[in-house]
C-alpha atoms as a PDB file:
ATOM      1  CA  UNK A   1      10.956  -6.208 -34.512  1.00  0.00           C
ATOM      2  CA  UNK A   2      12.799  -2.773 -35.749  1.00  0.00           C
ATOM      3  CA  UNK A   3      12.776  -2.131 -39.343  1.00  0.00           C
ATOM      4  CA  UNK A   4      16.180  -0.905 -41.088  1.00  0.00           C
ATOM      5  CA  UNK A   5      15.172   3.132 -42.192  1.00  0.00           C
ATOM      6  CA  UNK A   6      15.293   3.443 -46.503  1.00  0.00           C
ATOM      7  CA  UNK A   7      16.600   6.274 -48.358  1.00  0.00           C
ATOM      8  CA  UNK A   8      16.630   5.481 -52.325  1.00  0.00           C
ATOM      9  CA  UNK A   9      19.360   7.473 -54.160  1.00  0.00           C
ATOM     10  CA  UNK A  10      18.436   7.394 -58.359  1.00  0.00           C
ATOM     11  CA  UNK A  11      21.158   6.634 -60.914  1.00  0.00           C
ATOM     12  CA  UNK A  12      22.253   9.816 -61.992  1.00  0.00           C
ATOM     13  CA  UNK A  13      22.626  11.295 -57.774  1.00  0.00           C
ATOM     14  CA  UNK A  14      24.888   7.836 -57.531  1.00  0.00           C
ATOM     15  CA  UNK A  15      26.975   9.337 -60.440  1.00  0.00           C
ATOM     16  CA  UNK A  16      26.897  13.056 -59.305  1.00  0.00           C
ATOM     17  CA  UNK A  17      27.794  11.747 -55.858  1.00  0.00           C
ATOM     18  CA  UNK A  18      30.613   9.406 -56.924  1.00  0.00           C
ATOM     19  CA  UNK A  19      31.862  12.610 -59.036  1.00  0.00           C
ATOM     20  CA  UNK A  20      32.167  14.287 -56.172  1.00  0.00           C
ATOM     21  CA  UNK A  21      33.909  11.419 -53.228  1.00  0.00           C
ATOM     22  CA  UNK A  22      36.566  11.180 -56.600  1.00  0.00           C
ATOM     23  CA  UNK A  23      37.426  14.783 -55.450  1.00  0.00           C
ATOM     24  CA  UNK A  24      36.971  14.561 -51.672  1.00  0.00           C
ATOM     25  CA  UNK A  25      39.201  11.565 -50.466  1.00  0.00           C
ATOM     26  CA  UNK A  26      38.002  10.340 -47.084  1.00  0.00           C
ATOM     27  CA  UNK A  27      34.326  12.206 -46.791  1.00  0.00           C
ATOM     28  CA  UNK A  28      31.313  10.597 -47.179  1.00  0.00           C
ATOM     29  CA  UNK A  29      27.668  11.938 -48.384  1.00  0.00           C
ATOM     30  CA  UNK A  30      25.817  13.414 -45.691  1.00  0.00           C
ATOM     31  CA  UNK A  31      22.158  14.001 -45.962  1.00  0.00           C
ATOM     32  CA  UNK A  32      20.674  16.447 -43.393  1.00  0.00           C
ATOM     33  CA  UNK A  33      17.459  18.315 -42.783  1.00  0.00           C
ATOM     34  CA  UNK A  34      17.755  21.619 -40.985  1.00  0.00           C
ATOM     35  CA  UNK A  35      14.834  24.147 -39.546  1.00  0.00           C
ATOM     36  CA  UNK A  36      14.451  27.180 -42.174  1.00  0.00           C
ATOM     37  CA  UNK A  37      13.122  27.399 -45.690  1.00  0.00           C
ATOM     38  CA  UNK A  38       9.959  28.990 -46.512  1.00  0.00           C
ATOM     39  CA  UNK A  39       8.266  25.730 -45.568  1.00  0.00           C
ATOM     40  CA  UNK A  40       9.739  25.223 -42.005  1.00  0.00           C
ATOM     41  CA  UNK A  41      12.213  22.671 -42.898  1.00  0.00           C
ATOM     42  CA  UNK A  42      14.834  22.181 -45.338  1.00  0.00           C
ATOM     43  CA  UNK A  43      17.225  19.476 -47.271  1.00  0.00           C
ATOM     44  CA  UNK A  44      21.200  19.893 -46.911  1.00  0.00           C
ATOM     45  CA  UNK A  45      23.516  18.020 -48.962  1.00  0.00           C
ATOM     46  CA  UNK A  46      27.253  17.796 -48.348  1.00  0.00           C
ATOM     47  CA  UNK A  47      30.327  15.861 -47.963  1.00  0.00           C
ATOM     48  CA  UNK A  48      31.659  15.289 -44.108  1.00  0.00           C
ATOM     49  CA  UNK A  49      33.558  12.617 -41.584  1.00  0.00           C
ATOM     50  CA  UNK A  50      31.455  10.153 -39.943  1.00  0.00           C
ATOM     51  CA  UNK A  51      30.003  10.852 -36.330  1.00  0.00           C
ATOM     52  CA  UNK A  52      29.572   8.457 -33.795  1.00  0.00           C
ATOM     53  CA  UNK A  53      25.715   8.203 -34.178  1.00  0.00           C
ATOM     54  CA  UNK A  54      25.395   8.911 -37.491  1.00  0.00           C
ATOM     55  CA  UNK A  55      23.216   6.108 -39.650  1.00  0.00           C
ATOM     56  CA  UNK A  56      24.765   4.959 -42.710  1.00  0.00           C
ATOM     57  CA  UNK A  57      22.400   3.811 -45.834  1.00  0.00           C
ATOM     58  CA  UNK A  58      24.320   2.092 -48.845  1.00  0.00           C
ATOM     59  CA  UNK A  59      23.306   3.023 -51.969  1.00  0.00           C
ATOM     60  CA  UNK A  60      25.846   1.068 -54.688  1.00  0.00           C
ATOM     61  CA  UNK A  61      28.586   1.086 -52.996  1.00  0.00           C
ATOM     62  CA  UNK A  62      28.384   4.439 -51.517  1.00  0.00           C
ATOM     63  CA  UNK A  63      27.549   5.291 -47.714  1.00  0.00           C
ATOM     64  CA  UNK A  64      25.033   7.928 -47.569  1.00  0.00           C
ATOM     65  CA  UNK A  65      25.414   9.394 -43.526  1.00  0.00           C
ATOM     66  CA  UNK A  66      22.149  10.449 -42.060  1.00  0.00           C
ATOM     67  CA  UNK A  67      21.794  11.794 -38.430  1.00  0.00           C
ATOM     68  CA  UNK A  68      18.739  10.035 -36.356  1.00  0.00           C
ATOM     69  CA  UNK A  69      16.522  12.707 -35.942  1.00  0.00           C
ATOM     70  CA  UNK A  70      16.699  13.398 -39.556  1.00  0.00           C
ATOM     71  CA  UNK A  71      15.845   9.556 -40.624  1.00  0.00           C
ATOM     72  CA  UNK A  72      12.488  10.240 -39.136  1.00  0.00           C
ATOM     73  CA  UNK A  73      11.844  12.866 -42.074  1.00  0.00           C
ATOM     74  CA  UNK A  74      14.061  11.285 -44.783  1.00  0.00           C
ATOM     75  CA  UNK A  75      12.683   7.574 -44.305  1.00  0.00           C
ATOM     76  CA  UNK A  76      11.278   6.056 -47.286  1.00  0.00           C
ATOM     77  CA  UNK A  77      12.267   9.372 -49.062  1.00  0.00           C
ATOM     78  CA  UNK A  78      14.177   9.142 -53.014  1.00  0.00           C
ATOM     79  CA  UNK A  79      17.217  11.528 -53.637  1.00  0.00           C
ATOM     80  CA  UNK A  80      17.612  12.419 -57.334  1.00  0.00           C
ATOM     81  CA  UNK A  81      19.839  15.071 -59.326  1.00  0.00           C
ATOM     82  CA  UNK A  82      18.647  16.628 -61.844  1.00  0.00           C
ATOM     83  CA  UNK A  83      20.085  19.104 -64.481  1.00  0.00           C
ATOM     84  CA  UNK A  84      17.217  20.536 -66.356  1.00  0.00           C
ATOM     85  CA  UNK A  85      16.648  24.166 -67.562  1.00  0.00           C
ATOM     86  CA  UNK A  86      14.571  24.650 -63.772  1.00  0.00           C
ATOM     87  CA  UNK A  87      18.473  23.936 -62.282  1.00  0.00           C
ATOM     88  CA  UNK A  88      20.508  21.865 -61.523  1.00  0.00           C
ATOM     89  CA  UNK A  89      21.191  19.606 -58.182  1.00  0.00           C
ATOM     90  CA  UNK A  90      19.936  17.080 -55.996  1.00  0.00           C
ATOM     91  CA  UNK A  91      16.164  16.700 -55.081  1.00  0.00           C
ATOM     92  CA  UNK A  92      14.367  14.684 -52.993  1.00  0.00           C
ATOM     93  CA  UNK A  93      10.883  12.440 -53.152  1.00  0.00           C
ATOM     94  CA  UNK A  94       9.353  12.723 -49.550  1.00  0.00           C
ATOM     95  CA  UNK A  95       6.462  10.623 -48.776  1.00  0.00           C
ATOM     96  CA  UNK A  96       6.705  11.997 -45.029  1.00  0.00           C
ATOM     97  CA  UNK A  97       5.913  15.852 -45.983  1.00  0.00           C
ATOM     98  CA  UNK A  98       2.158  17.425 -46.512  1.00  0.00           C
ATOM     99  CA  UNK A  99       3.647  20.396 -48.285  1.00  0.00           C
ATOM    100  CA  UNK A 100       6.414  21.732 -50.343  1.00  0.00           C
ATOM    101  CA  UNK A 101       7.641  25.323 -51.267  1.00  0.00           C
ATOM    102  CA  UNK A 102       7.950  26.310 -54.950  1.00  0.00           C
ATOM    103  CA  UNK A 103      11.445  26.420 -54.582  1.00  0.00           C
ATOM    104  CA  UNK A 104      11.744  23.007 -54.149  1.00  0.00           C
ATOM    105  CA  UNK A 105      14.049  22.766 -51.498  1.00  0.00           C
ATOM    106  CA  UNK A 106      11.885  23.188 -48.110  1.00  0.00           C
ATOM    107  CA  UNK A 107       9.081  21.430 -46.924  1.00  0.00           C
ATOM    108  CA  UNK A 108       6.135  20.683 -44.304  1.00  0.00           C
ATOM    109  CA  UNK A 109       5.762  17.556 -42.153  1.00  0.00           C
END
C-alpha cells in the first residue's frame, strides 16, 4: 500500500502564495530543494509551468508542484511565511533534516 507524500502550507504562506498566482496568471508554486547552502542542501521557492513528473500537493485550493526526488526531503515537512524583524519570506518545518544553518535556509539530511 503507497502512502500519498504531505507537505503542510500555514495560513499566512496560502495568502502570500495566492498574492503572488493573482500576479502570475498560469504558474503554479513550485517547491524545490537544490545542493548548496552552508548545510549541503537548500529550499527554493518559485512560480513555474507544470512538468510531466512533477507531484502536485493541494493546499486550499492551490497546487503546490514538487519534483520526486525532492518529496523524499520535503515529506511531512510545513511551509510558513513569516515577516518578522529576522526577515521576511517563506520557511519551512523539516522533520527529515538532522541539522540546519543559522541562516535558515539550508539544511542536513
Amino acid at each position: 500500500m503507497s502512502t500519498q507524500p504531505t507537505l503542510y502550507l500555514t495560513q499566512p504562506a496560502i495568502e502570500r502564495v495566492k498574492g503572488f498566482l493573482n500576479k502570475t496568471p498560469g504558474k503554479f508554486f513550485r517547491i524545490s530543494v537544490e545542493a548548496g547552502g552552508c548545510s549541503g542542501y537548500q529550499y527554493d521557492f518559485g512560480f513555474d509551468a507544470k512538468q510531466e513528473d512533477d507531484l502536485t500537493i493541494l493546499a486550499d485550493g492551490i497546487e503546490v508542484l514538487v519534483a520526486p526526488q525532492a518529496m523524499s526531503y520535503l515529506n511531512g515537512s510545513t511551509v510558513d511565511f513569516v515577516d518578522d524583524f529576522k526577515g521576511t519570506g517563506f520557511t519551512v518545518s523539516n522533520p527529515n533534516a538532522t541539522g540546519t544553518c543559522g541562516c535558515g535556509v539550508s539544511f542536513t539530511v
